[in-house]
C-alpha atoms as a PDB file:
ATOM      1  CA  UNK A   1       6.894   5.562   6.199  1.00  0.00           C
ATOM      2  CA  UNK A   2      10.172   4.156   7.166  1.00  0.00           C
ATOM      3  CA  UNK A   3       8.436   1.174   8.991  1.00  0.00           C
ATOM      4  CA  UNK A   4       6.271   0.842   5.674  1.00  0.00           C
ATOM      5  CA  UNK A   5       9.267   0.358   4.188  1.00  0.00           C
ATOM      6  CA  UNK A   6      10.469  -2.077   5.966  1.00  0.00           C
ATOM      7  CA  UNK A   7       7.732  -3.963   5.473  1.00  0.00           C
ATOM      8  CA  UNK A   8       8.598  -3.684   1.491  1.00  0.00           C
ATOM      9  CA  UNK A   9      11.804  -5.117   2.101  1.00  0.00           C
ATOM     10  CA  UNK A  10      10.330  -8.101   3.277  1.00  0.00           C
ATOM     11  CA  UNK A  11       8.092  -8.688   0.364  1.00  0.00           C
ATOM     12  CA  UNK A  12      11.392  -7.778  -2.027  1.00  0.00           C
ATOM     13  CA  UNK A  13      12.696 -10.748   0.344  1.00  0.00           C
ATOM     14  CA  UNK A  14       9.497 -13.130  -0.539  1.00  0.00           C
ATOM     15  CA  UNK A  15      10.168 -12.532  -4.134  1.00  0.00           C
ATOM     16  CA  UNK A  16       6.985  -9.890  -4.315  1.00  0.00           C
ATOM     17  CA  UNK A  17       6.650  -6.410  -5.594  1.00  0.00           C
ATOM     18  CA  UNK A  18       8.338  -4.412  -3.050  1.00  0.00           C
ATOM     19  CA  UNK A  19       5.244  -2.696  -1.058  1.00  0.00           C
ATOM     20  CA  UNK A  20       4.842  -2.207   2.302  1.00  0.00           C
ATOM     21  CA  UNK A  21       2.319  -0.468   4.168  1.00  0.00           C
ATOM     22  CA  UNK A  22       1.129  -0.084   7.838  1.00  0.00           C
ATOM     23  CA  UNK A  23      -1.922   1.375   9.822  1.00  0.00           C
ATOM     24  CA  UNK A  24      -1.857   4.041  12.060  1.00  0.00           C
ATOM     25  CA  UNK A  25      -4.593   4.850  14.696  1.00  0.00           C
ATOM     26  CA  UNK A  26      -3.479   7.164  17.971  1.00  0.00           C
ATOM     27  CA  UNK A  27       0.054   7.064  16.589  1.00  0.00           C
ATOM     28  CA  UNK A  28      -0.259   3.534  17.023  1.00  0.00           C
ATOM     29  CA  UNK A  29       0.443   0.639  14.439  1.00  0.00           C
ATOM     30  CA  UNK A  30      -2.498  -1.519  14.470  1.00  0.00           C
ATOM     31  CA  UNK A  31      -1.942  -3.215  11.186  1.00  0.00           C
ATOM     32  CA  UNK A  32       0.991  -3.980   9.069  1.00  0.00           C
ATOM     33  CA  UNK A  33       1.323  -5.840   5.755  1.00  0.00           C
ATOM     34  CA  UNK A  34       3.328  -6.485   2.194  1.00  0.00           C
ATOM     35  CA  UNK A  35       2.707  -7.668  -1.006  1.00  0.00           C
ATOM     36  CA  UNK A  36       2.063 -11.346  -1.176  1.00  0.00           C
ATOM     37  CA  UNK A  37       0.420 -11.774  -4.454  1.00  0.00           C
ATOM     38  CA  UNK A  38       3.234 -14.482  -5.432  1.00  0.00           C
ATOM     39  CA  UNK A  39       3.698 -16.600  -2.129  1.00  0.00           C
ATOM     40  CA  UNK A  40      -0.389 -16.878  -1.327  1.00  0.00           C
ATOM     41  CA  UNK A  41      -1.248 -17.121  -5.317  1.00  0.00           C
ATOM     42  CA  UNK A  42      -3.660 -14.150  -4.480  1.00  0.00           C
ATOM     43  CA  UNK A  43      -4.059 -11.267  -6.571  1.00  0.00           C
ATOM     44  CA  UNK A  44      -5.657  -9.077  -3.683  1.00  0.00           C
ATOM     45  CA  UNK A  45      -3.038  -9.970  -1.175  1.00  0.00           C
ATOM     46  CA  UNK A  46      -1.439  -6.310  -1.594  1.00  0.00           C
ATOM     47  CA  UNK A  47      -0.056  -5.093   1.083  1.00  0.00           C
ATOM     48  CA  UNK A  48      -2.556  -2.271   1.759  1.00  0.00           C
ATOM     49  CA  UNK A  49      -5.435  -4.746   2.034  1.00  0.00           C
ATOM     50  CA  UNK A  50      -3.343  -6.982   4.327  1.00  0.00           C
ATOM     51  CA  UNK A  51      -2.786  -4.043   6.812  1.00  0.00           C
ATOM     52  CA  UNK A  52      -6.231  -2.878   6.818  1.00  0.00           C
ATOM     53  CA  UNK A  53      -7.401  -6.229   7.157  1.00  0.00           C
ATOM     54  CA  UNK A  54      -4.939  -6.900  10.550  1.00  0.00           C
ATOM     55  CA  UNK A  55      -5.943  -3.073  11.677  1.00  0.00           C
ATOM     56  CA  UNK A  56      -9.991  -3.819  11.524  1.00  0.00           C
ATOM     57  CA  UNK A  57      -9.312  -7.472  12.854  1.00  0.00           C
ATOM     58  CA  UNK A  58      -6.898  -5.477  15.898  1.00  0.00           C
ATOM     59  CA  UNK A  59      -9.589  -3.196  16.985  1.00  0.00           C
ATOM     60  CA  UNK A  60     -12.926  -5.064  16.336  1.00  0.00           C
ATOM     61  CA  UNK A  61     -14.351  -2.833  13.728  1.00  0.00           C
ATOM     62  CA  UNK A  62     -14.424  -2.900   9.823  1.00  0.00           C
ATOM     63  CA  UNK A  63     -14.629   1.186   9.859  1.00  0.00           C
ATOM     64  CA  UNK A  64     -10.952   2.740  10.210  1.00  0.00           C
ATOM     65  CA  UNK A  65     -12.009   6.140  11.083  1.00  0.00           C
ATOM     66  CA  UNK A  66      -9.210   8.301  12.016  1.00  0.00           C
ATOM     67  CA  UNK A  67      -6.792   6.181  10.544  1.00  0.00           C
ATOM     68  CA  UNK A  68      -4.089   6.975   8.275  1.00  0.00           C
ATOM     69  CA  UNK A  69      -2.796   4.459   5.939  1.00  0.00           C
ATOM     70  CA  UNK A  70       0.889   4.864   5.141  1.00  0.00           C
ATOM     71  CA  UNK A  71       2.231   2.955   1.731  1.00  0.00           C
ATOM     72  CA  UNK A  72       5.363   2.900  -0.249  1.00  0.00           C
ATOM     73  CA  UNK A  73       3.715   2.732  -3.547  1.00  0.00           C
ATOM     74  CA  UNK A  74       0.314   4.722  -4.873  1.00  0.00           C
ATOM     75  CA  UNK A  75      -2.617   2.440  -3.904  1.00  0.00           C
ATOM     76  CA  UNK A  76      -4.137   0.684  -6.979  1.00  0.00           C
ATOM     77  CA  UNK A  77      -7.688   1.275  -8.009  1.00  0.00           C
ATOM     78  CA  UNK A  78      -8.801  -1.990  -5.852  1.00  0.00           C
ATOM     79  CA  UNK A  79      -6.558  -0.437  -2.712  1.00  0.00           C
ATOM     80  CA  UNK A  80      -8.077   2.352  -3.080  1.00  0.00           C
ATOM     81  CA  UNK A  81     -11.604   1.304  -3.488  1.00  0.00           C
ATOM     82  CA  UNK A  82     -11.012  -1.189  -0.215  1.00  0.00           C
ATOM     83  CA  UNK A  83      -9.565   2.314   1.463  1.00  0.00           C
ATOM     84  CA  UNK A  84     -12.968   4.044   1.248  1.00  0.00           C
ATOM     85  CA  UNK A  85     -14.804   1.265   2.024  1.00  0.00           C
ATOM     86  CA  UNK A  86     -12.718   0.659   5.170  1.00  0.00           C
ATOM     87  CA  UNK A  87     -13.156   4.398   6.047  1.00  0.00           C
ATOM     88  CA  UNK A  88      -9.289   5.382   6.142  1.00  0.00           C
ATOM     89  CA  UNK A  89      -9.368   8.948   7.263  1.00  0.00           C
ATOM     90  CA  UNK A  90      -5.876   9.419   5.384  1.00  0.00           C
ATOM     91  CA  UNK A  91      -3.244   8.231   2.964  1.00  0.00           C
ATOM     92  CA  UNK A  92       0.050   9.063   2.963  1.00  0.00           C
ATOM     93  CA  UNK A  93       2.463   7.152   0.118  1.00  0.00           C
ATOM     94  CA  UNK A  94       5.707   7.381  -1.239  1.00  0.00           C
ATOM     95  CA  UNK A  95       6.002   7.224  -5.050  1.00  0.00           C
ATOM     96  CA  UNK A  96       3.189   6.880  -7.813  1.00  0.00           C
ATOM     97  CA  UNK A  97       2.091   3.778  -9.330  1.00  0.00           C
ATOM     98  CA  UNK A  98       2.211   4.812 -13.374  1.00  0.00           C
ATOM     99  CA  UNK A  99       0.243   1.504 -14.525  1.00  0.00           C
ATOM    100  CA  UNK A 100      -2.640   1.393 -12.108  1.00  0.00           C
ATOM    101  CA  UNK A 101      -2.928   4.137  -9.772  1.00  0.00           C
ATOM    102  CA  UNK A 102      -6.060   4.956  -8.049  1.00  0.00           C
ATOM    103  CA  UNK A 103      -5.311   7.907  -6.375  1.00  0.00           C
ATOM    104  CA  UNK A 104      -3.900  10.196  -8.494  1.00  0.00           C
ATOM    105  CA  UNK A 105      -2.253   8.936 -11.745  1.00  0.00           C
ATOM    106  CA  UNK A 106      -4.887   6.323 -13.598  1.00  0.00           C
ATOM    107  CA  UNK A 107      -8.059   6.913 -11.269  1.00  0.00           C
ATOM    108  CA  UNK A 108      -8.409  10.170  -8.799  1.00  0.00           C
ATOM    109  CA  UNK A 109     -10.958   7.736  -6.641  1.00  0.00           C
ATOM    110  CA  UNK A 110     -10.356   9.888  -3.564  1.00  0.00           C
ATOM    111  CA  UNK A 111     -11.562  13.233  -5.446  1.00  0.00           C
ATOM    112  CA  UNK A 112     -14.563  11.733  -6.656  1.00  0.00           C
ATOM    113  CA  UNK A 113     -17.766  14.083  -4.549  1.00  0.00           C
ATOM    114  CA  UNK A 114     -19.839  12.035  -4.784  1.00  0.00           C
ATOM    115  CA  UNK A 115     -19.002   9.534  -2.842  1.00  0.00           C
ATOM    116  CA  UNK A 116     -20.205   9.187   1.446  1.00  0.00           C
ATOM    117  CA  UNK A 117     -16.247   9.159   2.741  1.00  0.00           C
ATOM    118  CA  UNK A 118     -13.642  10.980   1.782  1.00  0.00           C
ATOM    119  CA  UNK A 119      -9.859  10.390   1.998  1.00  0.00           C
ATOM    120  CA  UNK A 120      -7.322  12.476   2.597  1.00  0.00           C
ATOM    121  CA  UNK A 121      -3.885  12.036   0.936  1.00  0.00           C
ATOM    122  CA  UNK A 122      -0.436  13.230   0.779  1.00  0.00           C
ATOM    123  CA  UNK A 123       2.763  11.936  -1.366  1.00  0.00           C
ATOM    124  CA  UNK A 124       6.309  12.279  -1.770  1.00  0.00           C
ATOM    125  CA  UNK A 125       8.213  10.926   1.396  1.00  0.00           C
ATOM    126  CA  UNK A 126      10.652   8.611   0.796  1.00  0.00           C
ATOM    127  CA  UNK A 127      11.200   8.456  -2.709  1.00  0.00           C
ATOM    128  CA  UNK A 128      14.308   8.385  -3.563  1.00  0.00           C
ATOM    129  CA  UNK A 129      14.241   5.004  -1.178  1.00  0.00           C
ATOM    130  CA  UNK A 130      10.996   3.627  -2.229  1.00  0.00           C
ATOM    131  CA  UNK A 131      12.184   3.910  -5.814  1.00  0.00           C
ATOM    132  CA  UNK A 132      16.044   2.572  -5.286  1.00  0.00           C
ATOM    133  CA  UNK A 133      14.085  -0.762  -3.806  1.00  0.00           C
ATOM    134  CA  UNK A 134      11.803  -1.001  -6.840  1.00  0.00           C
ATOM    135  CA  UNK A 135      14.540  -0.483  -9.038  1.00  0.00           C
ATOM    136  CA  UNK A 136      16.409  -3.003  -7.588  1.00  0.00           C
ATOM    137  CA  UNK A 137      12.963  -5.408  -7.712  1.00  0.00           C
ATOM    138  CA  UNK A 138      13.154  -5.556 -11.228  1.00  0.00           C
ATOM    139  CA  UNK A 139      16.472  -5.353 -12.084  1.00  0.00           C
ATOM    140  CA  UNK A 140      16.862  -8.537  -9.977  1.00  0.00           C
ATOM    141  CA  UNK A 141      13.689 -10.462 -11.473  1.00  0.00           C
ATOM    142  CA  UNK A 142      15.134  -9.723 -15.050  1.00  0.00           C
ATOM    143  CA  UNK A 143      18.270 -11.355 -14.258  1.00  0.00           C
ATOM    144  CA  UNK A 144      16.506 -14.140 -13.005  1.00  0.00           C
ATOM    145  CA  UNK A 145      14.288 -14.376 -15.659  1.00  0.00           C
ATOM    146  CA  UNK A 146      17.582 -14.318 -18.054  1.00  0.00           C
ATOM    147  CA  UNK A 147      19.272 -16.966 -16.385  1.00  0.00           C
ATOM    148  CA  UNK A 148      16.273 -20.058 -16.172  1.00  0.00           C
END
């Protein structure tokens, strides 16, 4: 998570939402991304789609099996729709995202039984981190927005 995080930083940097996330296969990284909804003018550019996309372009496959996914921020509902379709064996993220969640606060897509794959998940590392950076985030882009 603390590479994820990193990864947040960056988009923080880039003047996006603060998310980072990065794949893991083997205890290997095989894909790493960050929010970059504003810079590509992109709504699906989050940065779980970016690292899945890198991790299925890095080994050759679409299907991520036996991969865990590891994001600062609760995937949206479109993350987490892309997760299952990617296969991701796991998630593991930091905080909860209380306007669109899809794992756990606005959508529980990952506890549906219906479905043909199901995802693992866990939550809670890095919090206090995760949630100083998105503090920070929009503290900083309400500033901005009061000074122009």
């Amino acid at each position: 998570m603390e590479i994820a995080l990193e990864f947040a930083e960056r988009a923080f940097e880039l003047g996006d939402v603060p998310v980072g996330a990065i794949v893991v296969k083997d205890e290997k990284i095989i894909g790493n991304g960050f929010n970059l909804k504003e810079k590509t003018k992109d709504p699906t550019m989050h940065a779980e789609i970016v690292a899945m996309r890198e991790a299925a372009y890095s080994i050759g496959d679409w299907r991520l099996n036996d991969c865990t996914l590891y994001s600062t921020l609760e995937p949206c509902i479109m993350c987490a729709g892309a997760i299952l379709h990617f296969r991701i064996k796991r998630v593991v993220f930091g905080v909860t995202e209380p306007k669109f969640g899809g794992v756990i606060t606005k959508a529980n897509l990952f506890d549906i039984d219906t479905l043909n794959h199901k995802v693992d998940y866990a939550y809670g590392i890095f919090e206090d981190e995760i949630k100083t950076l998105m503090k920070n985030f929009f503290r900083k882009l309400r500033f901005d927005n009061i000074k122009s």
